[in-house]
N, C-alpha and C. Protein backbone atom coordinates (compact mmCIF):
# COMPACT_ATOMS: atom_id res chain seq x y z
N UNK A 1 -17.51 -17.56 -9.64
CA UNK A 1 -17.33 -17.71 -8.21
C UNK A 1 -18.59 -17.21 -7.51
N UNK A 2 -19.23 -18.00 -6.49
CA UNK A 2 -20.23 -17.80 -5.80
C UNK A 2 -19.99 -16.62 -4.72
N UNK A 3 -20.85 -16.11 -4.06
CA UNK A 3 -20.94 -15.23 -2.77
C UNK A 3 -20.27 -16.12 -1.49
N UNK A 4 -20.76 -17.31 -1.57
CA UNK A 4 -20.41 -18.05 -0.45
C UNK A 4 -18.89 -18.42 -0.46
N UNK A 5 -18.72 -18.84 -2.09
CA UNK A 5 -17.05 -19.06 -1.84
C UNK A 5 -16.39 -17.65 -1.84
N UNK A 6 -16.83 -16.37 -1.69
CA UNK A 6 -16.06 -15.24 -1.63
C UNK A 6 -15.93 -14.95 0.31
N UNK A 7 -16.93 -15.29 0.47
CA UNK A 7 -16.98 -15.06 1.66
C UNK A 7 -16.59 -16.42 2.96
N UNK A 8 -16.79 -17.35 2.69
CA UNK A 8 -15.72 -18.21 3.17
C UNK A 8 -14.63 -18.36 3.51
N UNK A 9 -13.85 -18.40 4.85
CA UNK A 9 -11.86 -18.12 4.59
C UNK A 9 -11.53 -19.15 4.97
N UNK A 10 -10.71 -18.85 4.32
CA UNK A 10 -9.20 -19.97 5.07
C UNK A 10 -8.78 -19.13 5.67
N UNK A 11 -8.75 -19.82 6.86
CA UNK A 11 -8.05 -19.19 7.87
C UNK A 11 -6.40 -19.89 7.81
N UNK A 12 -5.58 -20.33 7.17
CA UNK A 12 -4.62 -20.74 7.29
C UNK A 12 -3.23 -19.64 8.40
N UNK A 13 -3.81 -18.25 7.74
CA UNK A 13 -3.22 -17.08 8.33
C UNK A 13 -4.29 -16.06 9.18
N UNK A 14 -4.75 -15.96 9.71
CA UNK A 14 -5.87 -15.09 10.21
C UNK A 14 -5.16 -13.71 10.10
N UNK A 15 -4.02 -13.40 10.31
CA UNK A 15 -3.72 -12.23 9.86
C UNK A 15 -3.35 -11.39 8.62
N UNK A 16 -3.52 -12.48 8.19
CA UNK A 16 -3.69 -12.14 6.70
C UNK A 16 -4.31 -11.77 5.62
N UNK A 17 -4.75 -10.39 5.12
CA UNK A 17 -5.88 -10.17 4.76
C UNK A 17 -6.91 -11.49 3.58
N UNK A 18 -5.62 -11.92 2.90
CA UNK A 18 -6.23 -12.92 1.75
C UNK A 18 -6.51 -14.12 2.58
N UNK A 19 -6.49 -14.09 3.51
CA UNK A 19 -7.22 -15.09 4.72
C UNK A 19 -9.21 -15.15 4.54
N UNK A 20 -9.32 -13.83 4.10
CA UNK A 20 -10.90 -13.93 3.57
C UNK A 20 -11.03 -13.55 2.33
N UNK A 21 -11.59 -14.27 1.47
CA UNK A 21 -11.29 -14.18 0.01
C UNK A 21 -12.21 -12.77 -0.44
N UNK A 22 -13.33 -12.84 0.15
CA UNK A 22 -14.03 -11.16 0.12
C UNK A 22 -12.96 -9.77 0.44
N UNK A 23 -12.66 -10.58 1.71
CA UNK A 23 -11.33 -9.09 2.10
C UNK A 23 -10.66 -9.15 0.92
N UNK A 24 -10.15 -9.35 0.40
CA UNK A 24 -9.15 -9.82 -0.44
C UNK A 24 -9.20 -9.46 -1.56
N UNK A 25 -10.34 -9.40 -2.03
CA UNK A 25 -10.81 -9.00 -3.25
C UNK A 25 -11.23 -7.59 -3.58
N UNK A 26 -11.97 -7.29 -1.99
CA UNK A 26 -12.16 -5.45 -2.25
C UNK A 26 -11.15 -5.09 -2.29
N UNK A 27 -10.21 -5.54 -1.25
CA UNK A 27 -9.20 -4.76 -1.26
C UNK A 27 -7.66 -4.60 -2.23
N UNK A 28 -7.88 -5.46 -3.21
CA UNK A 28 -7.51 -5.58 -4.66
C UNK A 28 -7.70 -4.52 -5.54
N UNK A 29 -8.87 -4.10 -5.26
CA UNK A 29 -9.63 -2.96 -5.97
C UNK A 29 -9.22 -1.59 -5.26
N UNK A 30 -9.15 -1.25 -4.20
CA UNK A 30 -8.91 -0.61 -2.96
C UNK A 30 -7.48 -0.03 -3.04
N UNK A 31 -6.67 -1.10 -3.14
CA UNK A 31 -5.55 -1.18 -2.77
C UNK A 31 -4.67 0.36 -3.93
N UNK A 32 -4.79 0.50 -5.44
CA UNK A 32 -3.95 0.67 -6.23
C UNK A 32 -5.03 2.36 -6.25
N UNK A 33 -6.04 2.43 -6.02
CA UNK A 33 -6.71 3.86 -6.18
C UNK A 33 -6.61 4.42 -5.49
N UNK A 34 -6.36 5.59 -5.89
CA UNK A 34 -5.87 7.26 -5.32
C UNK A 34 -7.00 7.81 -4.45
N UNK A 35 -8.09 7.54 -5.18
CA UNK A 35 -9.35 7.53 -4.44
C UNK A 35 -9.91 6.96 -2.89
N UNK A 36 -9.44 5.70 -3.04
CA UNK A 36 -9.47 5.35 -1.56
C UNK A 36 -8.93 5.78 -0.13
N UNK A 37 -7.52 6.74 -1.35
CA UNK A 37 -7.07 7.49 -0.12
C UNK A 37 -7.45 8.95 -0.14
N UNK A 38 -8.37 9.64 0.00
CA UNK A 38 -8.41 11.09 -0.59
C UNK A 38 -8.30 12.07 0.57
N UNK A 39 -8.25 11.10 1.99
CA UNK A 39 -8.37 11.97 2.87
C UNK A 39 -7.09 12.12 3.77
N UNK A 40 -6.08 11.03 2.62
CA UNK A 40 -4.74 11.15 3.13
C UNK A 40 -3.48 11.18 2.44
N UNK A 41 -3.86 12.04 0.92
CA UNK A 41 -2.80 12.66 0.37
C UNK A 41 -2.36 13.57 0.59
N UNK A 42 -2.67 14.66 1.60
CA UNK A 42 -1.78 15.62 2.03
C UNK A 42 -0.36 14.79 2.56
N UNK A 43 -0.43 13.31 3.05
CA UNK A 43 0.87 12.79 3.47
C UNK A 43 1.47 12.42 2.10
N UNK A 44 1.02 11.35 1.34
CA UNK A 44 1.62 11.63 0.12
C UNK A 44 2.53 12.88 -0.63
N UNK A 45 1.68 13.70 -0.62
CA UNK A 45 1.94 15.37 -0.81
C UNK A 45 3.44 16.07 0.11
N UNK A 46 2.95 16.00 1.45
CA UNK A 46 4.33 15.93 2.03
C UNK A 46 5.30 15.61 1.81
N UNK A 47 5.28 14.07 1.74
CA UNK A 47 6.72 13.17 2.22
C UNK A 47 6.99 12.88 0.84
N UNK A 48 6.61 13.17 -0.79
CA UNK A 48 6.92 12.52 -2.07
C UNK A 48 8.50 13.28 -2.27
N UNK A 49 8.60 14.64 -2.01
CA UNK A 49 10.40 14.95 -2.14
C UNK A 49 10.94 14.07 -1.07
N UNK A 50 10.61 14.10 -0.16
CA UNK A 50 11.81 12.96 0.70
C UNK A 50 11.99 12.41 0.05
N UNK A 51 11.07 11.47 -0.49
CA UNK A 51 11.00 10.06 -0.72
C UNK A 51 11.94 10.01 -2.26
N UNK A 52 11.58 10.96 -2.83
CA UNK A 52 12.67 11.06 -4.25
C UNK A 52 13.61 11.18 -3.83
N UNK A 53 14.00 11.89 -2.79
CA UNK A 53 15.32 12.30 -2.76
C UNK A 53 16.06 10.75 -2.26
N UNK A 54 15.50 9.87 -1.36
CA UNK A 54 16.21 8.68 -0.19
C UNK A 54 15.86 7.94 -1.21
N UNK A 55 15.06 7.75 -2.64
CA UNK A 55 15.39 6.61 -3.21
C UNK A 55 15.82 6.78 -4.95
N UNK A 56 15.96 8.15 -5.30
CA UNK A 56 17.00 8.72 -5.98
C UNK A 56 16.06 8.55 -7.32
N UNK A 57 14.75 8.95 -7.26
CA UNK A 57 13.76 9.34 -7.59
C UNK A 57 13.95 10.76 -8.90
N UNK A 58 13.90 10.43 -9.92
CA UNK A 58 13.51 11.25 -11.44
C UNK A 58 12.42 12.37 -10.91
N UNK A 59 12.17 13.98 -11.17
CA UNK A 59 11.29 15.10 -11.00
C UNK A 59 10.06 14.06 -11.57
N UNK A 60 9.85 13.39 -12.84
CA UNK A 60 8.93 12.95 -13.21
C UNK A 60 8.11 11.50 -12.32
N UNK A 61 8.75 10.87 -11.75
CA UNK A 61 8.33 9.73 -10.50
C UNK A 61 8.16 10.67 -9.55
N UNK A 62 8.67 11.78 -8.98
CA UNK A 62 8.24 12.34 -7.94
C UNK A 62 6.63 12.96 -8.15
N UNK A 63 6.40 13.46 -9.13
CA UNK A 63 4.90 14.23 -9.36
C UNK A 63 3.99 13.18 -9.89
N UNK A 64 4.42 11.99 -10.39
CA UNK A 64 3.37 11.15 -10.76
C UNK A 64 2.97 10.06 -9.05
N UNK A 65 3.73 9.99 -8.39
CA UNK A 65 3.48 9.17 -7.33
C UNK A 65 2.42 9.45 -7.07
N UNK A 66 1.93 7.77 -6.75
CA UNK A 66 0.87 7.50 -5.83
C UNK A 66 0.79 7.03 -4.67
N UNK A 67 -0.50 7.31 -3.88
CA UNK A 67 -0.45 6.93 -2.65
C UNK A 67 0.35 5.34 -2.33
N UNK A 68 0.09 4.62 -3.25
CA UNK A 68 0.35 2.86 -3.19
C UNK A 68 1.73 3.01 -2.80
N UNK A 69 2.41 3.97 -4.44
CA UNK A 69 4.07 3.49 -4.04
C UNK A 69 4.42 4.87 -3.17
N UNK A 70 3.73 5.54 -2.57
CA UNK A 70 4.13 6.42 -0.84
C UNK A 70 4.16 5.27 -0.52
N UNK A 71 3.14 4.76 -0.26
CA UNK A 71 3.07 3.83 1.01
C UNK A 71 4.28 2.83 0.68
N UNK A 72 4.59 2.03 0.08
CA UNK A 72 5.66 1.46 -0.11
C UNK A 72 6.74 2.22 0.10
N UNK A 73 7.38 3.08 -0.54
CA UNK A 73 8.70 3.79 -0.16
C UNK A 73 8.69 4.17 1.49
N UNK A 74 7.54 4.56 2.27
CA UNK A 74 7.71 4.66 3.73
C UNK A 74 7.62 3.33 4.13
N UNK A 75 7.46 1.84 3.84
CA UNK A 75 7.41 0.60 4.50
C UNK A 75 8.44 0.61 4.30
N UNK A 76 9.56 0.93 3.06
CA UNK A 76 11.10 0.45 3.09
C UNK A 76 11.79 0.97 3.71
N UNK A 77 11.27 2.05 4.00
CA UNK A 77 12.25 2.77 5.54
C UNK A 77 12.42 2.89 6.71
N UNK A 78 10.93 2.05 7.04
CA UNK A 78 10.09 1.89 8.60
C UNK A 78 10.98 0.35 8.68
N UNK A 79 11.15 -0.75 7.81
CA UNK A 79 11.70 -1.77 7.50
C UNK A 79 13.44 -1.76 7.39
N UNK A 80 13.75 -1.02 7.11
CA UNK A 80 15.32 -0.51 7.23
C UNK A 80 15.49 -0.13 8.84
N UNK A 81 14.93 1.23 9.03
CA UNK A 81 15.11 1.89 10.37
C UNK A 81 14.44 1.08 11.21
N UNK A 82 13.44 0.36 11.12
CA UNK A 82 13.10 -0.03 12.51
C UNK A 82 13.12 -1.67 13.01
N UNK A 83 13.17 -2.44 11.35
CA UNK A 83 13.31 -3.90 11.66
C UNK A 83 14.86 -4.09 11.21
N UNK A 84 15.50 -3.85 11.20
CA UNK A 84 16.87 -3.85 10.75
C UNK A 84 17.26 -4.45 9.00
N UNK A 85 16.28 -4.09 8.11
CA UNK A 85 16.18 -4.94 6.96
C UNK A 85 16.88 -3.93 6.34
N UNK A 86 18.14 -4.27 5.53
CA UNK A 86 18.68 -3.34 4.62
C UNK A 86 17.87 -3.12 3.20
């Protein structure tokens, strides 16, 4: 794959990050490392007993969590509580 076809979009969704195949791709890489977030695992750190506790979470899933599935377990609750999605 060329530079040009990375950087080229379809815009089919503009809000959509895979709308630019460059976006799309760092953030592939981006997305699953602990690293990318380093300046915001104290929230991780925080909210990981909630989060075991509201999704009935093993001692061992609670200390291995990562920022990715924080962030997921708080979208399923922002998505419950605030868009009405059970």
């Amino acid at each position: 794959m060329t530079v040009k076809d990375q950087i080229l979009p379809s815009w089919d969704n503009d809000l959509y990050r895979g709308s630019c195949k460059y976006t799309d791709t760092i953030d592939r890489v981006r997305w699953k490392n602990d690293r990318s977030y380093k300046d915001c695992m104290w929230l991780r750190n925080n909210m990981r007993d909630a989060y075991g506790q509201k999704f009935h979470l093993t001692p061992e899933q609670v200390n291995n969590m990562t920022f990715n599935q924080a962030f997921n377990y708080a979208d399923a609750i922002y998505s419950e509580r605030f868009e009405g999605i059970p």
